[in-house]
PDB file of N, CA and C in Angstrom:
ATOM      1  N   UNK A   1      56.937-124.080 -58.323  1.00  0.00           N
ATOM      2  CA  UNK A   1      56.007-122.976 -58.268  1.00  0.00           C
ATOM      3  C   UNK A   1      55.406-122.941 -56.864  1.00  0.00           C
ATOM      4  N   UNK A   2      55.034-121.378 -56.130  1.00  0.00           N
ATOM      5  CA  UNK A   2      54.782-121.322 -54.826  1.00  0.00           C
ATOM      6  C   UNK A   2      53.507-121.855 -54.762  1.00  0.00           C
ATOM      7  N   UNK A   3      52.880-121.810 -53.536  1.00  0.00           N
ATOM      8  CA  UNK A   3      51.384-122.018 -53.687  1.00  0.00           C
ATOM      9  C   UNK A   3      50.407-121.001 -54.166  1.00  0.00           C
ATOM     10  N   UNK A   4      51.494-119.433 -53.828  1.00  0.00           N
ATOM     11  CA  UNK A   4      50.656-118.385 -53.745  1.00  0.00           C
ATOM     12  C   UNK A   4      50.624-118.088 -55.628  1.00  0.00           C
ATOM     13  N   UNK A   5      51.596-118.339 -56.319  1.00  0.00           N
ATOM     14  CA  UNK A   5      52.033-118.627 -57.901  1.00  0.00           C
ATOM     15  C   UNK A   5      50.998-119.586 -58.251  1.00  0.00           C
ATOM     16  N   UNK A   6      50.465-120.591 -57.739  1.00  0.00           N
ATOM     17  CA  UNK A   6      49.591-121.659 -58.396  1.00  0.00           C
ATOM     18  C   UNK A   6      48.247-121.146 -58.111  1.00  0.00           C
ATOM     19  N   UNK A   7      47.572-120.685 -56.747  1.00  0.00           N
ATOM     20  CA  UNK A   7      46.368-119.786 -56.808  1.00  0.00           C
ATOM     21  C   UNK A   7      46.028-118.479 -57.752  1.00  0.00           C
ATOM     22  N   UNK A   8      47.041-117.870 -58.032  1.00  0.00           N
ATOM     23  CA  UNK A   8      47.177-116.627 -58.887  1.00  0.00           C
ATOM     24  C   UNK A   8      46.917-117.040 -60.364  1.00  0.00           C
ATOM     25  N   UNK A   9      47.711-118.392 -60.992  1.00  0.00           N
ATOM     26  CA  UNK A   9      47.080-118.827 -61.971  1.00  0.00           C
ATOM     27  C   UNK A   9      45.824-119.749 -62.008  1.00  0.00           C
ATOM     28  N   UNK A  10      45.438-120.438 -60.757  1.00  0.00           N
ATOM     29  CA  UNK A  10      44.030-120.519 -60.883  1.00  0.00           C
ATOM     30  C   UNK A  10      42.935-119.772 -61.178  1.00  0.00           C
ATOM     31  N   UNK A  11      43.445-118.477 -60.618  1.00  0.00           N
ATOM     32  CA  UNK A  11      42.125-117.607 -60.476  1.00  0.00           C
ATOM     33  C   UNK A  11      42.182-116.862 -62.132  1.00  0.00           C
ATOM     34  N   UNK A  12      43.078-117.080 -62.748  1.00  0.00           N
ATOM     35  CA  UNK A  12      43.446-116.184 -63.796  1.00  0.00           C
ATOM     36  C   UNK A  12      42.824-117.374 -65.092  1.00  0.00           C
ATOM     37  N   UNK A  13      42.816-118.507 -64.758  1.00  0.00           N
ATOM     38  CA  UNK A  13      42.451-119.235 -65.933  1.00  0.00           C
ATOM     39  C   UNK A  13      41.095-119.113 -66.072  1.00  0.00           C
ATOM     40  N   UNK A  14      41.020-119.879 -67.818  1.00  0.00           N
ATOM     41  CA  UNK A  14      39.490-119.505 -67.708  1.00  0.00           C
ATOM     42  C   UNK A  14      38.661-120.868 -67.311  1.00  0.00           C
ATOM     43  N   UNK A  15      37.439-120.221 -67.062  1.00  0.00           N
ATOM     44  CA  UNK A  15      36.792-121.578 -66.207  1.00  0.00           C
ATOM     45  C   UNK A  15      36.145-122.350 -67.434  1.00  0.00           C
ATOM     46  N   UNK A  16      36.019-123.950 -67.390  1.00  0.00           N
ATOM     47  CA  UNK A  16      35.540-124.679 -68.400  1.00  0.00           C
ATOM     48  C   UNK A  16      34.037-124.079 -69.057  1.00  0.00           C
ATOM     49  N   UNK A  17      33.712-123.645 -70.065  1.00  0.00           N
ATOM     50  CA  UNK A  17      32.591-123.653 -70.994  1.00  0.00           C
ATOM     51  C   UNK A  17      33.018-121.850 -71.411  1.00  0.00           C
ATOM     52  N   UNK A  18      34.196-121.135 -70.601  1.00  0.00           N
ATOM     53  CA  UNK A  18      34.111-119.766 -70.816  1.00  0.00           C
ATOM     54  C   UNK A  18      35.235-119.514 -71.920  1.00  0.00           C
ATOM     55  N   UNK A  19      34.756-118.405 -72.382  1.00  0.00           N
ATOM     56  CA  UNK A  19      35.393-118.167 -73.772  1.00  0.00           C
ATOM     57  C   UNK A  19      36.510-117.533 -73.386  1.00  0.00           C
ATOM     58  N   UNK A  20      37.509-117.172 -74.290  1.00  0.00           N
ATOM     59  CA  UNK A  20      38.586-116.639 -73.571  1.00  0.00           C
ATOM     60  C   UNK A  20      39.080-115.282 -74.769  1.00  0.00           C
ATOM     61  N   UNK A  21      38.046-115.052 -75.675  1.00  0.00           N
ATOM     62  CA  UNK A  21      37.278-113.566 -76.414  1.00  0.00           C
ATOM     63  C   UNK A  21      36.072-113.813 -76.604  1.00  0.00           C
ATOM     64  N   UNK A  22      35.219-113.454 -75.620  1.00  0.00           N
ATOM     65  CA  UNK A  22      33.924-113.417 -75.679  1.00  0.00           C
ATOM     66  C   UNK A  22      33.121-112.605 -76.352  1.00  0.00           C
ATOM     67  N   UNK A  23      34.172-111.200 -77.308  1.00  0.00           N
ATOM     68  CA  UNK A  23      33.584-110.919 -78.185  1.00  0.00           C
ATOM     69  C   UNK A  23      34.043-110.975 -79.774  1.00  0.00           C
ATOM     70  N   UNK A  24      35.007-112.690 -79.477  1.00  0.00           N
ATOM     71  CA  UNK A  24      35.469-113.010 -81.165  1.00  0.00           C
ATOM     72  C   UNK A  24      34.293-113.425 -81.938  1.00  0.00           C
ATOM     73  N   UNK A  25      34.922-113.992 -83.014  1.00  0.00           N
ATOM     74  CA  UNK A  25      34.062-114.256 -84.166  1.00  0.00           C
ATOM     75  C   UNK A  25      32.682-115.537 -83.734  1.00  0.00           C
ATOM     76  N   UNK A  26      31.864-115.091 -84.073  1.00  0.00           N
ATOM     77  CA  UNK A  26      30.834-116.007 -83.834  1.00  0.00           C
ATOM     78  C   UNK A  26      30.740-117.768 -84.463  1.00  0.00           C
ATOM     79  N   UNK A  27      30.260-118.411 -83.152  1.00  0.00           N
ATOM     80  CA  UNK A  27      30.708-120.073 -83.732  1.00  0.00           C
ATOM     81  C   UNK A  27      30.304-120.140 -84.714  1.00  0.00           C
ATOM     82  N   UNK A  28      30.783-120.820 -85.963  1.00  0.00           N
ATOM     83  CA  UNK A  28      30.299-121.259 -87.362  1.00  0.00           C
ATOM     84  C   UNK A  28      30.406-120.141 -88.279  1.00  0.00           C
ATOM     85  N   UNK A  29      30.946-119.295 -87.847  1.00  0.00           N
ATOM     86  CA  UNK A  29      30.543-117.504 -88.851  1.00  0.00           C
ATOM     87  C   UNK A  29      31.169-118.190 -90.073  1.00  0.00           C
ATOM     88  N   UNK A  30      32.451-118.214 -90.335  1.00  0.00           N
ATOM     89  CA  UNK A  30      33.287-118.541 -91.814  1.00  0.00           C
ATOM     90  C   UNK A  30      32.291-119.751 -92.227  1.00  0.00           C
ATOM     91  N   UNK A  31      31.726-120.607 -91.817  1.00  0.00           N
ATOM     92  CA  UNK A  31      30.956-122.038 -92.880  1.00  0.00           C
ATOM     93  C   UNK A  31      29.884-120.912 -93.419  1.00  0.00           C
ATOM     94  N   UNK A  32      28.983-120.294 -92.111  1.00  0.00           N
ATOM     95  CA  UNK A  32      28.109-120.146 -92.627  1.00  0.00           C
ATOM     96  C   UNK A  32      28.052-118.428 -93.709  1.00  0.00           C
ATOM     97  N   UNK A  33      29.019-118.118 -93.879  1.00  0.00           N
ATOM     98  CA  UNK A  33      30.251-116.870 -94.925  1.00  0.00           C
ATOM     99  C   UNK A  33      30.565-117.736 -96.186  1.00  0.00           C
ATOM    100  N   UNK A  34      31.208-119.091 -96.334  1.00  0.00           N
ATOM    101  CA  UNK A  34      31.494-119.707 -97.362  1.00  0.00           C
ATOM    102  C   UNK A  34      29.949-120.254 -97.585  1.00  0.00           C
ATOM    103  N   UNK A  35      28.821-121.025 -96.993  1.00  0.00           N
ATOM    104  CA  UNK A  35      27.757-121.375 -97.631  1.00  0.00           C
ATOM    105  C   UNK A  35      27.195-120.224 -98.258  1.00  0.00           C
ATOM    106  N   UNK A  36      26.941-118.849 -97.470  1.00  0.00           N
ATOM    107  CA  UNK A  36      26.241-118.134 -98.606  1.00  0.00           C
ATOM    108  C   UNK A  36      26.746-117.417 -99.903  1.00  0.00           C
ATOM    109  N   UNK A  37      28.392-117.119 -99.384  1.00  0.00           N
ATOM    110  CA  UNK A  37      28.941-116.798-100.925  1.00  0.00           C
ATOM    111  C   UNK A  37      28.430-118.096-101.924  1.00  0.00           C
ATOM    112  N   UNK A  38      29.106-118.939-101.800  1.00  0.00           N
ATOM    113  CA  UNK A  38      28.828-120.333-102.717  1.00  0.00           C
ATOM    114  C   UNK A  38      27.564-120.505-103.491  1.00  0.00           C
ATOM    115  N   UNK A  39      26.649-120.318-102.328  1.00  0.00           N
ATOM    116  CA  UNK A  39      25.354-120.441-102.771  1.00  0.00           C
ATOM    117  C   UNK A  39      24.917-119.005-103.882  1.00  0.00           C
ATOM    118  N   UNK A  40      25.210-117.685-103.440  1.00  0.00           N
ATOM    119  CA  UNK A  40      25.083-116.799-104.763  1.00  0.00           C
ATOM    120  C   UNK A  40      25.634-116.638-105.719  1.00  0.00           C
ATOM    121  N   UNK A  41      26.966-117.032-105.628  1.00  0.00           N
ATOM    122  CA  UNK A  41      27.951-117.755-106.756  1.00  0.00           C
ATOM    123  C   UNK A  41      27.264-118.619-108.009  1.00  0.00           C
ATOM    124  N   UNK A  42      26.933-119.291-107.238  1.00  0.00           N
ATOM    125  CA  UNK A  42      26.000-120.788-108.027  1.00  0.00           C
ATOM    126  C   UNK A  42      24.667-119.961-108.465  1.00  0.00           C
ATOM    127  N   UNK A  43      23.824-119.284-108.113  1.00  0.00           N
ATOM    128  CA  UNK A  43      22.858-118.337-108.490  1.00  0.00           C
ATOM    129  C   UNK A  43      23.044-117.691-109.787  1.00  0.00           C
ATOM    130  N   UNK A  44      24.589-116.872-109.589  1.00  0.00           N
ATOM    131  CA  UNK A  44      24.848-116.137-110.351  1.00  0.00           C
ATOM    132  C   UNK A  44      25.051-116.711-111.798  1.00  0.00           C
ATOM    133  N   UNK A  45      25.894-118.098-111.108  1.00  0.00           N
ATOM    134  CA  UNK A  45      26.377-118.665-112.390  1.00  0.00           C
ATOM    135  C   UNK A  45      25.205-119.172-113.378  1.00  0.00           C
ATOM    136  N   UNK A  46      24.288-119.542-112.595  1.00  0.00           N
ATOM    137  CA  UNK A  46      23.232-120.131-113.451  1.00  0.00           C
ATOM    138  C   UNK A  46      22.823-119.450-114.159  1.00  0.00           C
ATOM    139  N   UNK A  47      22.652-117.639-113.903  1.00  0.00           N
ATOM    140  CA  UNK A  47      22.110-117.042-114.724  1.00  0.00           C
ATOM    141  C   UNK A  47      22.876-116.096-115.490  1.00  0.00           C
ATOM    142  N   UNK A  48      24.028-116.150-115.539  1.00  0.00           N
ATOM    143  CA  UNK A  48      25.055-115.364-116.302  1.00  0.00           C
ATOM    144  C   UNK A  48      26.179-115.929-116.601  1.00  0.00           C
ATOM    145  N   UNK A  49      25.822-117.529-115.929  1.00  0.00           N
ATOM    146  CA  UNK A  49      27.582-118.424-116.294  1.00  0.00           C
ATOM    147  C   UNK A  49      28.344-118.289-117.568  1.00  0.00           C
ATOM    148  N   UNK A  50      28.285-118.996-118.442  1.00  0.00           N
ATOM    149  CA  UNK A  50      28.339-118.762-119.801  1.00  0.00           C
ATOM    150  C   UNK A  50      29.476-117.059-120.438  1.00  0.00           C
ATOM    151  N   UNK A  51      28.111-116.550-120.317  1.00  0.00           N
ATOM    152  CA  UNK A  51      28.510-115.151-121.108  1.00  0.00           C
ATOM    153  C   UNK A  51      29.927-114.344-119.828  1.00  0.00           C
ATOM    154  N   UNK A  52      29.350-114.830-118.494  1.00  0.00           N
ATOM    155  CA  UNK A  52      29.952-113.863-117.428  1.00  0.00           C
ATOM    156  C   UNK A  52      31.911-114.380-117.852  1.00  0.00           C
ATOM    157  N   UNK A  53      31.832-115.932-118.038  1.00  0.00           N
ATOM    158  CA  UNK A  53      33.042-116.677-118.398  1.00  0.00           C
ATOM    159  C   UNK A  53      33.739-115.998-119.642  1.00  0.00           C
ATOM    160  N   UNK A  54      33.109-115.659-121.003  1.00  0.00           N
ATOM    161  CA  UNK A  54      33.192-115.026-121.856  1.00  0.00           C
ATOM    162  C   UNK A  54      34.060-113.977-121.560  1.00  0.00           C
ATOM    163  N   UNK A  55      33.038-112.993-120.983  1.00  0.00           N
ATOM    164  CA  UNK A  55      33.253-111.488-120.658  1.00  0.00           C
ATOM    165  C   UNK A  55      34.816-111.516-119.787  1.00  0.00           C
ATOM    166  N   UNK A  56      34.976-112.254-118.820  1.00  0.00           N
ATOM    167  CA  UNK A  56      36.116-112.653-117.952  1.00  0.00           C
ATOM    168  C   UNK A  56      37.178-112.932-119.345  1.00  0.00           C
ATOM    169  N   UNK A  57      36.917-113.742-119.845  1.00  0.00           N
ATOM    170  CA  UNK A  57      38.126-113.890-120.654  1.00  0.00           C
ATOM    171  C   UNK A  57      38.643-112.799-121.879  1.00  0.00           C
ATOM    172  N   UNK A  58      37.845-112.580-122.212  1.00  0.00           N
ATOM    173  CA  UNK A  58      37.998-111.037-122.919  1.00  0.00           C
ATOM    174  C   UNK A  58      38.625-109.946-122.866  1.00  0.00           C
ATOM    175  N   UNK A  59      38.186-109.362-121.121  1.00  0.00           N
ATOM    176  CA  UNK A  59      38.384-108.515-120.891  1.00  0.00           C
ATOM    177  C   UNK A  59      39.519-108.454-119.961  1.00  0.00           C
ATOM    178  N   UNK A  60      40.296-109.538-119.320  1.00  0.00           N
ATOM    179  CA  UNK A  60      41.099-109.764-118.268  1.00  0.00           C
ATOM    180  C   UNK A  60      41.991-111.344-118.994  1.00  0.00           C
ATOM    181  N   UNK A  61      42.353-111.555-119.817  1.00  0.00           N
ATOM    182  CA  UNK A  61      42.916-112.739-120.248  1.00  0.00           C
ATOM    183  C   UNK A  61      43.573-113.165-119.156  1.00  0.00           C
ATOM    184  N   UNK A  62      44.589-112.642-118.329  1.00  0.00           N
ATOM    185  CA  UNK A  62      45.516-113.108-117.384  1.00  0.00           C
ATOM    186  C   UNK A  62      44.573-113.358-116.087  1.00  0.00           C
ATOM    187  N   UNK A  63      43.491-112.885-115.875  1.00  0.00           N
ATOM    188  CA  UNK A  63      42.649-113.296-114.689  1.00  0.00           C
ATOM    189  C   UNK A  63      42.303-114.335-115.032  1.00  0.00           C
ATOM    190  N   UNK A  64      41.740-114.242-116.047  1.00  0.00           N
ATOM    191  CA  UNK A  64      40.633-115.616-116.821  1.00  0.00           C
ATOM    192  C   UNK A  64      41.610-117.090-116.280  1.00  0.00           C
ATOM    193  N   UNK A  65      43.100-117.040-116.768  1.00  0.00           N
ATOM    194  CA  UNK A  65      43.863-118.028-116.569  1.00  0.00           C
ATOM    195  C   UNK A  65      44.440-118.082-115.248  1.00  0.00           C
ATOM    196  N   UNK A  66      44.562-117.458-114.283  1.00  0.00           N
ATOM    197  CA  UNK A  66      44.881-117.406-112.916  1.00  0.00           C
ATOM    198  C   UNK A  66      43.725-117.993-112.330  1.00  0.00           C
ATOM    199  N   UNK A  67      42.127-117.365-112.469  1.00  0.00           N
ATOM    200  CA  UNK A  67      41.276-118.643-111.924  1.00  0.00           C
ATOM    201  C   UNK A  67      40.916-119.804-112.587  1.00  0.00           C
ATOM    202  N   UNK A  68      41.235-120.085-113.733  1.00  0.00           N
ATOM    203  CA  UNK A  68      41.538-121.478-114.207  1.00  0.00           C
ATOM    204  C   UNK A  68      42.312-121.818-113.427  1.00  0.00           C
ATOM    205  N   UNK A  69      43.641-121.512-113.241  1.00  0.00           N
ATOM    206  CA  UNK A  69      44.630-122.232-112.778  1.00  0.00           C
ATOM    207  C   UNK A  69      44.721-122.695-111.128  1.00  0.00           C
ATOM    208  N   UNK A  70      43.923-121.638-110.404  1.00  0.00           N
ATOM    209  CA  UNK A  70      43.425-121.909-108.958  1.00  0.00           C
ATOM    210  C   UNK A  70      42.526-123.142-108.719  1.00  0.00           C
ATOM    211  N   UNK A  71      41.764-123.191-109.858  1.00  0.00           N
ATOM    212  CA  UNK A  71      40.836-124.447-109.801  1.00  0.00           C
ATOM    213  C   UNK A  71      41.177-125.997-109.913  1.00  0.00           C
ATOM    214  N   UNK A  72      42.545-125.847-110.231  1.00  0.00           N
ATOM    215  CA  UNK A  72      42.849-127.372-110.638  1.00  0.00           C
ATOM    216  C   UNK A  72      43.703-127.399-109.282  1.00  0.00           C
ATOM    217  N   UNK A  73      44.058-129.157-109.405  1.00  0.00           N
ATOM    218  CA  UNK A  73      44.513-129.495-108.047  1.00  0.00           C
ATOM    219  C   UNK A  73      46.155-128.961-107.928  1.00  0.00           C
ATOM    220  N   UNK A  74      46.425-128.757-106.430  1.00  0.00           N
ATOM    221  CA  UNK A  74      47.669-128.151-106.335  1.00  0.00           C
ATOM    222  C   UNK A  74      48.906-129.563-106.430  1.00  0.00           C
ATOM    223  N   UNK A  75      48.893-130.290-106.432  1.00  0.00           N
ATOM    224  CA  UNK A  75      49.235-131.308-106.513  1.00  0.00           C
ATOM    225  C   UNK A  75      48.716-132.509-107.568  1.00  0.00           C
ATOM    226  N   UNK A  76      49.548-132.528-108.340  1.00  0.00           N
ATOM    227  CA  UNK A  76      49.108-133.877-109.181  1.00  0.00           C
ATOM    228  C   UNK A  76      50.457-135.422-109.059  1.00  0.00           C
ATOM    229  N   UNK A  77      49.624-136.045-108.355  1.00  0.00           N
ATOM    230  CA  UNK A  77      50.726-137.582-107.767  1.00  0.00           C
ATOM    231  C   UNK A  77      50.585-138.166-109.158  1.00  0.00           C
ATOM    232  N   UNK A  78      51.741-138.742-109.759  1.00  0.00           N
ATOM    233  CA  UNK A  78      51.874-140.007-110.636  1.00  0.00           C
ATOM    234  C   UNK A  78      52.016-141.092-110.159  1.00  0.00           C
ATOM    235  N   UNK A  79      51.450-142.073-110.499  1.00  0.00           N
ATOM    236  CA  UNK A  79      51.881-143.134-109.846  1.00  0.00           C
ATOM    237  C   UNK A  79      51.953-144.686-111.185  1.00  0.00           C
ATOM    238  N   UNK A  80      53.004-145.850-110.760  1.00  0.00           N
ATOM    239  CA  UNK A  80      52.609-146.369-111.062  1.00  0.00           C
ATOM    240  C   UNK A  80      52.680-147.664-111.194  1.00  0.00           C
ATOM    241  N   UNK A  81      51.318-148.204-111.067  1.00  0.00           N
ATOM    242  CA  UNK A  81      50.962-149.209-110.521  1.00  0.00           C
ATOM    243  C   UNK A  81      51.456-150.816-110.930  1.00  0.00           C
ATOM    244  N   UNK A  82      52.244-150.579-112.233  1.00  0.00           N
ATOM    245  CA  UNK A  82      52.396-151.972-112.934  1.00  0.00           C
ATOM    246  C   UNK A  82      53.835-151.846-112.186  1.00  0.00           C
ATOM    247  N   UNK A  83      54.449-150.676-112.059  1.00  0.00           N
ATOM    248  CA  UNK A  83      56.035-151.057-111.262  1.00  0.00           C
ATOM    249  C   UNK A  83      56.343-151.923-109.855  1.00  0.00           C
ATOM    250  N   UNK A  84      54.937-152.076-109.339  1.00  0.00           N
ATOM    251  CA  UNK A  84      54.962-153.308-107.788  1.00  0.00           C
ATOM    252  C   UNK A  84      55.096-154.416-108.458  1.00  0.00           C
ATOM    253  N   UNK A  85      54.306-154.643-109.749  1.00  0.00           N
ATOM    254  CA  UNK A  85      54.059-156.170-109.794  1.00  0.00           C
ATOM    255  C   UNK A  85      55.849-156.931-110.345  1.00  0.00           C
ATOM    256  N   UNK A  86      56.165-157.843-110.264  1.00  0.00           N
ATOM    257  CA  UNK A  86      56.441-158.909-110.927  1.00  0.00           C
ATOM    258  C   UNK A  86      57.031-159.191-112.542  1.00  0.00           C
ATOM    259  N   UNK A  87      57.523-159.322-113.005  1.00  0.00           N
ATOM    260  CA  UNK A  87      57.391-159.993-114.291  1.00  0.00           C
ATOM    261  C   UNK A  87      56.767-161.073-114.895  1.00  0.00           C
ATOM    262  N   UNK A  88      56.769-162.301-113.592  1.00  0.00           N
ATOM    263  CA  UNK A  88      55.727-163.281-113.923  1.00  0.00           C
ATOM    264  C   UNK A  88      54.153-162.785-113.577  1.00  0.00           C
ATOM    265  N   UNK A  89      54.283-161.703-112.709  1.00  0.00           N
ATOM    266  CA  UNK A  89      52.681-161.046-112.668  1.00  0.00           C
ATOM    267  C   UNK A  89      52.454-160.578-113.976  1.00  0.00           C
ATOM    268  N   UNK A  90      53.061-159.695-114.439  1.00  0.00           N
ATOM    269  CA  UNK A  90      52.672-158.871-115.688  1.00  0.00           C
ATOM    270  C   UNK A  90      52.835-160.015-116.730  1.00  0.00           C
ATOM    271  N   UNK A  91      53.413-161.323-116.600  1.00  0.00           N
ATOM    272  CA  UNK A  91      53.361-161.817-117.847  1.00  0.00           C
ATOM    273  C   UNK A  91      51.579-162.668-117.569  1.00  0.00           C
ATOM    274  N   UNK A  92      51.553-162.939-116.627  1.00  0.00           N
ATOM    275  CA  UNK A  92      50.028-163.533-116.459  1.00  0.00           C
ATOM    276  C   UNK A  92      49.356-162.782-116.758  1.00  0.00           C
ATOM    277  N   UNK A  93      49.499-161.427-116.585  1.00  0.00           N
ATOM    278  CA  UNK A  93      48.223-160.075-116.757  1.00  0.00           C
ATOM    279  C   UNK A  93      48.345-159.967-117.963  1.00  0.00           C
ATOM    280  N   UNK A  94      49.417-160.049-118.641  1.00  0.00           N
ATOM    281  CA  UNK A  94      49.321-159.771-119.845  1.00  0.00           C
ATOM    282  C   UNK A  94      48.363-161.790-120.786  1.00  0.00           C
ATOM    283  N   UNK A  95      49.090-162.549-120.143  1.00  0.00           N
ATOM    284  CA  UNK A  95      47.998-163.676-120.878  1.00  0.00           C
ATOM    285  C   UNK A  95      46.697-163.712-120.345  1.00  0.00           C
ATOM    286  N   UNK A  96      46.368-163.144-119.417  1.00  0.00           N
ATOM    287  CA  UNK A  96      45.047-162.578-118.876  1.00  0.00           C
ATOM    288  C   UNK A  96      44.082-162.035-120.413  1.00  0.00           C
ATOM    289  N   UNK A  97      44.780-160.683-120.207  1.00  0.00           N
ATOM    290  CA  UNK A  97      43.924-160.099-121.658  1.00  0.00           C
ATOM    291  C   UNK A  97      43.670-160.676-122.286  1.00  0.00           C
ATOM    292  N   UNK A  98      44.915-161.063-123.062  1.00  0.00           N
ATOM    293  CA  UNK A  98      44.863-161.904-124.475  1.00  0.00           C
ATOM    294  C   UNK A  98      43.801-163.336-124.605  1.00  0.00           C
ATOM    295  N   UNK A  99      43.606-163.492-123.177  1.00  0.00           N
ATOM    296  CA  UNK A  99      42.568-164.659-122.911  1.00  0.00           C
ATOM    297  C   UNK A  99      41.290-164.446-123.426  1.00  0.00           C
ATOM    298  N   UNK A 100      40.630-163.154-122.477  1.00  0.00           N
ATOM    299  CA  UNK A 100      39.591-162.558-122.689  1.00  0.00           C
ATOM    300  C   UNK A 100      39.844-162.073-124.138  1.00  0.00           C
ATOM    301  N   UNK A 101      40.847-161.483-124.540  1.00  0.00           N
ATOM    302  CA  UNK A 101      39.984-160.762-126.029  1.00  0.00           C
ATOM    303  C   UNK A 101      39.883-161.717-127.084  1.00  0.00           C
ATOM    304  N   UNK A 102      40.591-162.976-126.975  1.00  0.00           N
ATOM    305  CA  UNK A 102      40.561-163.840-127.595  1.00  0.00           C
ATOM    306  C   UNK A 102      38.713-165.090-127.529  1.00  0.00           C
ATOM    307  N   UNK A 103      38.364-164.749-126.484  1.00  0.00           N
ATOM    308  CA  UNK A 103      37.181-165.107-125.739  1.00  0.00           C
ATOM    309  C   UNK A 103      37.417-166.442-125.174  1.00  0.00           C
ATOM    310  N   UNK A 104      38.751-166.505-124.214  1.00  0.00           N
ATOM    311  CA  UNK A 104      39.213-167.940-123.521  1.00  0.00           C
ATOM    312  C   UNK A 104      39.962-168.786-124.051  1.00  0.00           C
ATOM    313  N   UNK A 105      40.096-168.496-125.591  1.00  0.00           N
ATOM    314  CA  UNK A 105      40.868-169.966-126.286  1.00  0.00           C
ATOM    315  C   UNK A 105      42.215-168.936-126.389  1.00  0.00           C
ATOM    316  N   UNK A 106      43.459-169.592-126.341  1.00  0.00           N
ATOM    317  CA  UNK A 106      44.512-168.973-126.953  1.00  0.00           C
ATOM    318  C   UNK A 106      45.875-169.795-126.177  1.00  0.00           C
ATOM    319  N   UNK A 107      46.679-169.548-126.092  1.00  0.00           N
ATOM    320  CA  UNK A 107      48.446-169.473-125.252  1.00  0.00           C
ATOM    321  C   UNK A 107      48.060-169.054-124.322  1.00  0.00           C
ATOM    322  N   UNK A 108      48.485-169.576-123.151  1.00  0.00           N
ATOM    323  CA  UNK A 108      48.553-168.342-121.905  1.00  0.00           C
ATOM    324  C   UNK A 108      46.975-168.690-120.901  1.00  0.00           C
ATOM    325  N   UNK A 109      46.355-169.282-121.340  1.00  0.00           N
ATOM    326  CA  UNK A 109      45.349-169.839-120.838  1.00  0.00           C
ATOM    327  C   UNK A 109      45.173-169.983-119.087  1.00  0.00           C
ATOM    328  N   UNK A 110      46.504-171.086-118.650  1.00  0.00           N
ATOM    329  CA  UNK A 110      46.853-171.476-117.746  1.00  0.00           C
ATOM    330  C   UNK A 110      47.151-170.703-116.667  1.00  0.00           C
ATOM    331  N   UNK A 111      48.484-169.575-117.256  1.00  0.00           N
ATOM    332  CA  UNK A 111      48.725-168.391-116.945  1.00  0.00           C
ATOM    333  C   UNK A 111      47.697-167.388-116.243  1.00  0.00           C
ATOM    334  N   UNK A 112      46.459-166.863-117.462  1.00  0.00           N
ATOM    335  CA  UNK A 112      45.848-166.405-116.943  1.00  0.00           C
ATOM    336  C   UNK A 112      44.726-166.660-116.024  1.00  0.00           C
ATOM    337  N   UNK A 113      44.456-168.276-115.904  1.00  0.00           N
ATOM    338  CA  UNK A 113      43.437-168.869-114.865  1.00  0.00           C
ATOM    339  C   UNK A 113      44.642-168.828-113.843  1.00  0.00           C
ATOM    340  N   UNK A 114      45.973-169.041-113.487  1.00  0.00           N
ATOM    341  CA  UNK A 114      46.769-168.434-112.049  1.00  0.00           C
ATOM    342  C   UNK A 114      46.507-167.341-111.469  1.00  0.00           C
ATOM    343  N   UNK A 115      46.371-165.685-112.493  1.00  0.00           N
ATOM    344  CA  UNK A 115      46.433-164.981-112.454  1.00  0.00           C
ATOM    345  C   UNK A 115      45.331-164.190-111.488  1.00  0.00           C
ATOM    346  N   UNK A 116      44.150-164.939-112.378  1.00  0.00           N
ATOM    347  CA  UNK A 116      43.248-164.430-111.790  1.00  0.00           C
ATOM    348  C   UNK A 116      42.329-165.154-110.494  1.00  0.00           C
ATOM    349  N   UNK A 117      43.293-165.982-110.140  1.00  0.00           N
ATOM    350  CA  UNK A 117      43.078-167.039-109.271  1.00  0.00           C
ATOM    351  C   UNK A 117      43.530-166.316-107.714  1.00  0.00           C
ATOM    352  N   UNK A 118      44.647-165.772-108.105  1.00  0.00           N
ATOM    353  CA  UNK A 118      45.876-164.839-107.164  1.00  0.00           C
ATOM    354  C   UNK A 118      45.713-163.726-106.882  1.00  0.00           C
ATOM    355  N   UNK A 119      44.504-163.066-107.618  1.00  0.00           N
ATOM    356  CA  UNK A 119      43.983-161.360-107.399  1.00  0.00           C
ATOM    357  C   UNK A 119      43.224-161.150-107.243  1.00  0.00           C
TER     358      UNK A 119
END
């Protein structure tokens, strides 16, 4: 790039603290757009929750269940957790219990003082 190419984009950039749409959206506008919907939302609900839920389902069944269905998570992970362990883990976890529900006396005693020695 020339020199006269590198002054031309100097002068063209914007200078540090300057906006580059100085007449876009104002800092914080959308938080402070979602705090006050939210907040009359919650107003509303307090004083018409109930019946307003009612009336929604009544009169719009397929809405009623579309914002049900928006509300739950978009993702649900299974997981599970006994498939890391072991067989001699799960057999200690399992004389674990049987320890306690037994209230310490039983088989497995040994087992489960390893067990819980190790976790």
């Amino acid at each position: 790039m020339s020199d006269e190419a590198k002054a031309r984009q100097a002068a063209t950039q914007f200078k540090p603290g300057q906006s580059g749409n100085p007449g876009g959206k104002p800092l914080h506008a959308r938080t402070k757009l979602n705090n006050a919907f939210m907040t009359a939302m919650a107003n509303d609900f307090q004083e018409h929750g109930i019946a307003a839920i009612k009336a929604a389902r009544e009169a719009d069944p397929m809405g009623y269940v579309k914002a049900v269905a928006s509300l739950m998570p978009k993702q649900i992970e299974q997981s599970q957790p006994l498939d890391e362990l072991t067989d001699a883990e799960l057999t200690a976890g399992i004389a674990l219990l049987r320890a306690r529900l037994t209230g310490g006396a039983g088989e497995g005693s040994e087992q489960a003082a390893g067990l819980s020695q190790t976790h």
